[in-house]
C-alpha atoms as a PDB file:
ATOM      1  CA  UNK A   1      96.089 223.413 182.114  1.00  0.00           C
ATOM      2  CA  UNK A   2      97.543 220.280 181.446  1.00  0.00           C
ATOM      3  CA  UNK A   3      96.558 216.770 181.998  1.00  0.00           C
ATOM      4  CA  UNK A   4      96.623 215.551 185.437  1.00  0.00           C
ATOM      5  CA  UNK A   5      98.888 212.358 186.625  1.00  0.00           C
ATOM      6  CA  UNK A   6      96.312 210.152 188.424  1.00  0.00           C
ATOM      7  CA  UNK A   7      97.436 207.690 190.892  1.00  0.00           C
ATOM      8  CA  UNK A   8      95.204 205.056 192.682  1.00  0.00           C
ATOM      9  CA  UNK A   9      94.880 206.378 195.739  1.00  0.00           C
ATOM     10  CA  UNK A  10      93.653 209.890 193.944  1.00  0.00           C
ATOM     11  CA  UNK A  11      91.521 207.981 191.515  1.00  0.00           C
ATOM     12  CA  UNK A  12      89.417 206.413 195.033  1.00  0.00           C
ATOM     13  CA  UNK A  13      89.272 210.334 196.449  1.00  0.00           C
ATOM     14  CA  UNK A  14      88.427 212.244 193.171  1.00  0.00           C
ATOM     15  CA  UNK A  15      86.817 209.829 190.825  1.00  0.00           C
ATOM     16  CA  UNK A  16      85.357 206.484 192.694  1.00  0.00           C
ATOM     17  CA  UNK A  17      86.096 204.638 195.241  1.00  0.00           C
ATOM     18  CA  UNK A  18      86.037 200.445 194.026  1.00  0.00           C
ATOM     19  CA  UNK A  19      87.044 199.298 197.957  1.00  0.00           C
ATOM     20  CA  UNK A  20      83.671 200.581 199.085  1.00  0.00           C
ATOM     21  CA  UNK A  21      81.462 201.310 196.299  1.00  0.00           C
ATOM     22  CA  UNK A  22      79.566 198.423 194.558  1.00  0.00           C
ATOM     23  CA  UNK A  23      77.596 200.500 191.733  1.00  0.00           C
ATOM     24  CA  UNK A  24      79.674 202.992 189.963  1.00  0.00           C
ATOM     25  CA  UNK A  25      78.845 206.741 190.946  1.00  0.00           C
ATOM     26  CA  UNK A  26      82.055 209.375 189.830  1.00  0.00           C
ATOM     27  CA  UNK A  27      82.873 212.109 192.240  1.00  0.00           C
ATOM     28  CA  UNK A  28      83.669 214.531 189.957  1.00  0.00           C
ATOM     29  CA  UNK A  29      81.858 217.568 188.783  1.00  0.00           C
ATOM     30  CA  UNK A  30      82.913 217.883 185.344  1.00  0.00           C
ATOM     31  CA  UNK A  31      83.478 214.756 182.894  1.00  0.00           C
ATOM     32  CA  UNK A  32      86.587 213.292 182.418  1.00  0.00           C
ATOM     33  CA  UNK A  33      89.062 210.999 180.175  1.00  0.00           C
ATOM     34  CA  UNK A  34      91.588 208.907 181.697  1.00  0.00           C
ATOM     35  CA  UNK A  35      94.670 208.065 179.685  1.00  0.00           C
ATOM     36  CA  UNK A  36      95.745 204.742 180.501  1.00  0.00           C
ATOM     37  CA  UNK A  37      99.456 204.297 178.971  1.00  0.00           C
ATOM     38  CA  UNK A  38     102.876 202.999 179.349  1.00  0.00           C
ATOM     39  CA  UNK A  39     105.995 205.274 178.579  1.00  0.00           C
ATOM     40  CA  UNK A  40     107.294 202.457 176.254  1.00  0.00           C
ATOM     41  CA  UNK A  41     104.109 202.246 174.118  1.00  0.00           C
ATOM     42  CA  UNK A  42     103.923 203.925 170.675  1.00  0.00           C
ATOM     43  CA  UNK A  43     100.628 204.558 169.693  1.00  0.00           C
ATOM     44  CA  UNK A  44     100.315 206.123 173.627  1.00  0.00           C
ATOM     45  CA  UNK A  45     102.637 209.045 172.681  1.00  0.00           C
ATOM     46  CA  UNK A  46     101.133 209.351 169.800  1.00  0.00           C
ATOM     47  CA  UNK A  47      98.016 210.410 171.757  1.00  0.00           C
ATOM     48  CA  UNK A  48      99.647 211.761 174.520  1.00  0.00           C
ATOM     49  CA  UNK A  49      99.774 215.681 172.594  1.00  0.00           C
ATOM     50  CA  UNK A  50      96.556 215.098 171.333  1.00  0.00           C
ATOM     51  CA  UNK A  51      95.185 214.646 174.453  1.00  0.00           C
ATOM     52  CA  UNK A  52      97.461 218.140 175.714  1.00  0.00           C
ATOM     53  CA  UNK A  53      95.378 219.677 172.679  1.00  0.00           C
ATOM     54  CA  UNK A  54      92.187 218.560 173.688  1.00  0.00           C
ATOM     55  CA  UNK A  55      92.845 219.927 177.823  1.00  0.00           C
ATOM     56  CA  UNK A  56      93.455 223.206 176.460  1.00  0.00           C
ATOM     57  CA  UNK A  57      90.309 223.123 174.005  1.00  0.00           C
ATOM     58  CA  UNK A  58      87.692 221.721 176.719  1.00  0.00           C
ATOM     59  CA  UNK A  59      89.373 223.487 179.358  1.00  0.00           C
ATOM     60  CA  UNK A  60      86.298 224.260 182.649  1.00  0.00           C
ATOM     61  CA  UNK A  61      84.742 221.652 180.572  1.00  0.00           C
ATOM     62  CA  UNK A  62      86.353 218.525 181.083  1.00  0.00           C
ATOM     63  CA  UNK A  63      89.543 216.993 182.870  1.00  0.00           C
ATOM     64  CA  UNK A  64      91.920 215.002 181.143  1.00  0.00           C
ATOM     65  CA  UNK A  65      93.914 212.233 183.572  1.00  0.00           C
ATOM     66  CA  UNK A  66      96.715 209.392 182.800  1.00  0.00           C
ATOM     67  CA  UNK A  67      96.978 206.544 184.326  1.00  0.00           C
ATOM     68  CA  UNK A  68     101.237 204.921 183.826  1.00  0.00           C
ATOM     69  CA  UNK A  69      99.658 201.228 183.793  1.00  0.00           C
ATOM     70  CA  UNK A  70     103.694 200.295 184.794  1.00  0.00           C
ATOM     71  CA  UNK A  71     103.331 202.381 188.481  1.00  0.00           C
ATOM     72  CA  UNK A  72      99.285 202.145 188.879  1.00  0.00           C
ATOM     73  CA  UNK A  73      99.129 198.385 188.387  1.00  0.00           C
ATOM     74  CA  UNK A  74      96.091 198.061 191.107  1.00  0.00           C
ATOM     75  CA  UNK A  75      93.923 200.550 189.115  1.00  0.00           C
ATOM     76  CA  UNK A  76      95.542 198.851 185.542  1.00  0.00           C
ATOM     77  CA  UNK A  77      93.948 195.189 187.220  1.00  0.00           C
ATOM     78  CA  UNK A  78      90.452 196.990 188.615  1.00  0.00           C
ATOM     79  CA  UNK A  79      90.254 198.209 184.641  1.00  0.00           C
ATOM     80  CA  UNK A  80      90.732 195.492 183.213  1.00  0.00           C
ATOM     81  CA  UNK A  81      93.465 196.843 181.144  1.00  0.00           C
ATOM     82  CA  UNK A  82      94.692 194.418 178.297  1.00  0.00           C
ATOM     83  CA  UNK A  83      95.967 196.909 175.797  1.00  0.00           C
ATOM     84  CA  UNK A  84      97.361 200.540 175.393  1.00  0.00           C
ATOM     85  CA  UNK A  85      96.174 203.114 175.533  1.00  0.00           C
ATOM     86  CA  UNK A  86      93.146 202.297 176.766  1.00  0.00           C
ATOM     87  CA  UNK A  87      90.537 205.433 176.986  1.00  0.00           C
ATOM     88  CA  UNK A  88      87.844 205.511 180.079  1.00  0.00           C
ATOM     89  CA  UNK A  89      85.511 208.433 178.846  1.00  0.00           C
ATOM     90  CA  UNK A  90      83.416 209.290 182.183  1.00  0.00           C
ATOM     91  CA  UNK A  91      80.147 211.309 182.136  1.00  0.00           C
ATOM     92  CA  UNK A  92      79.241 213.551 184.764  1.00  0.00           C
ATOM     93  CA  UNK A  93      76.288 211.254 184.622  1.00  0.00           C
ATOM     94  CA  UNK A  94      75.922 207.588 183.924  1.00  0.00           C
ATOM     95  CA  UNK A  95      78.254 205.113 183.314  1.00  0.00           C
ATOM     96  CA  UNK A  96      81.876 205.001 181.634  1.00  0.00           C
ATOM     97  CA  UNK A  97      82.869 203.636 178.341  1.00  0.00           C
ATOM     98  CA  UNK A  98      86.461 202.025 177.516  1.00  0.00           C
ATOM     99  CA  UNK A  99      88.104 202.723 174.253  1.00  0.00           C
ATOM    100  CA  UNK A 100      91.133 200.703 173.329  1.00  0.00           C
ATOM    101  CA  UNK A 101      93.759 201.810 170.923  1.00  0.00           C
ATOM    102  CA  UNK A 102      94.945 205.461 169.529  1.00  0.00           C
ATOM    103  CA  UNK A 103      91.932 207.409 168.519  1.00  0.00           C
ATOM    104  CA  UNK A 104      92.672 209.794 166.101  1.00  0.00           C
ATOM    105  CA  UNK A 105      91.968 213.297 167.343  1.00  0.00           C
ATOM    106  CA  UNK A 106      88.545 213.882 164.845  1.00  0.00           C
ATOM    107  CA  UNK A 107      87.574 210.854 167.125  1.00  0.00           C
ATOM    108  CA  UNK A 108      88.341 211.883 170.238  1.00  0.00           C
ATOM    109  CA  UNK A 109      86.273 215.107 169.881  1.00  0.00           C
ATOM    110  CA  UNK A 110      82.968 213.296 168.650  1.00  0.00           C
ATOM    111  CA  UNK A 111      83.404 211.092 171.919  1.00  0.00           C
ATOM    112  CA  UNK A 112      83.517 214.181 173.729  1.00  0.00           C
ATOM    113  CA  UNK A 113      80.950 216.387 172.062  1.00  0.00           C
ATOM    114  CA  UNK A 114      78.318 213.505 172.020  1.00  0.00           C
ATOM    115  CA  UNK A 115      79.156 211.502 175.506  1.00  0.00           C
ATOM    116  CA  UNK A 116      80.638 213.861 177.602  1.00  0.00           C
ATOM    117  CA  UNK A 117      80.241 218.060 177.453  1.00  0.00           C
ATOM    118  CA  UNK A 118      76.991 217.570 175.438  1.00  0.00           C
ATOM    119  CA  UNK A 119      75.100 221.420 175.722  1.00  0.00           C
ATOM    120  CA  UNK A 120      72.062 221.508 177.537  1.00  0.00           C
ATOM    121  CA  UNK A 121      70.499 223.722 174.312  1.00  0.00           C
ATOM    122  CA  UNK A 122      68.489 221.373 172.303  1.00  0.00           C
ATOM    123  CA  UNK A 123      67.630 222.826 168.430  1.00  0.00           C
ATOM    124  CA  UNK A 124      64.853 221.702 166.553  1.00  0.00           C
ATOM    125  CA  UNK A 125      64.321 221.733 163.139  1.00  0.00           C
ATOM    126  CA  UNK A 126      61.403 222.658 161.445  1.00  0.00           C
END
């Protein structure tokens, strides 16, 4: 499984729709990331495998989109989106968080493991 291409028009079927929602409620069943980047930009490709790594390693757990801020411009504006890559980390409940700039991969996973695919087991210590 690789990371998914997400366009607008997919992000208002599969993730939220912002031309008829007012308060934010994602679509999805599992979590998500979304990747937004430029081909030109550096630091984006140098996330860009980690973020291949990271579909394989949560796969069933989590999807991982991008979002080519130089094609999606509407969704780039709706964002916000100053600098890249921006990360939107998206909980299956609850509201997103945006990340700007290359996370390193360490990073990434503690984002993930906290926010997103946190397991339902809770252990106490005594």
């Amino acid at each position: 499984m690789a990371t998914v291409k997400l366009t607008t028009e997919k992000f208002k079927t599969d993730i939220f729709d912002y031309t008829t929602e007012k308060e934010w409620k994602y679509k999805g069943e599992l979590p998500a990331i979304i990747d937004f980047y430029a081909d030109w930009c550096g630091p984006c490709k140098m996330v860009a495998p980690i973020l291949e790594e990271l579909t394989e390693e949560y796969k069933e757990k989590l999807i991982i989109y991008k979002v080519d801020t130089e094609v999606e411009q509407e969704l780039a504006a709706v964002f916000r989106i100053m600098s890249i890559p921006s990360i939107l980390f998206i909980p299956a409940d609850g509201q997103p968080m945006m990340q700007k700039g290359a996370l390193p991969k360490q990073i990434l996973k503690q984002i993930i493991d906290e926010e997103l695919v946190k397991d339902t087991v809770q252990v106490t210590v005594k």
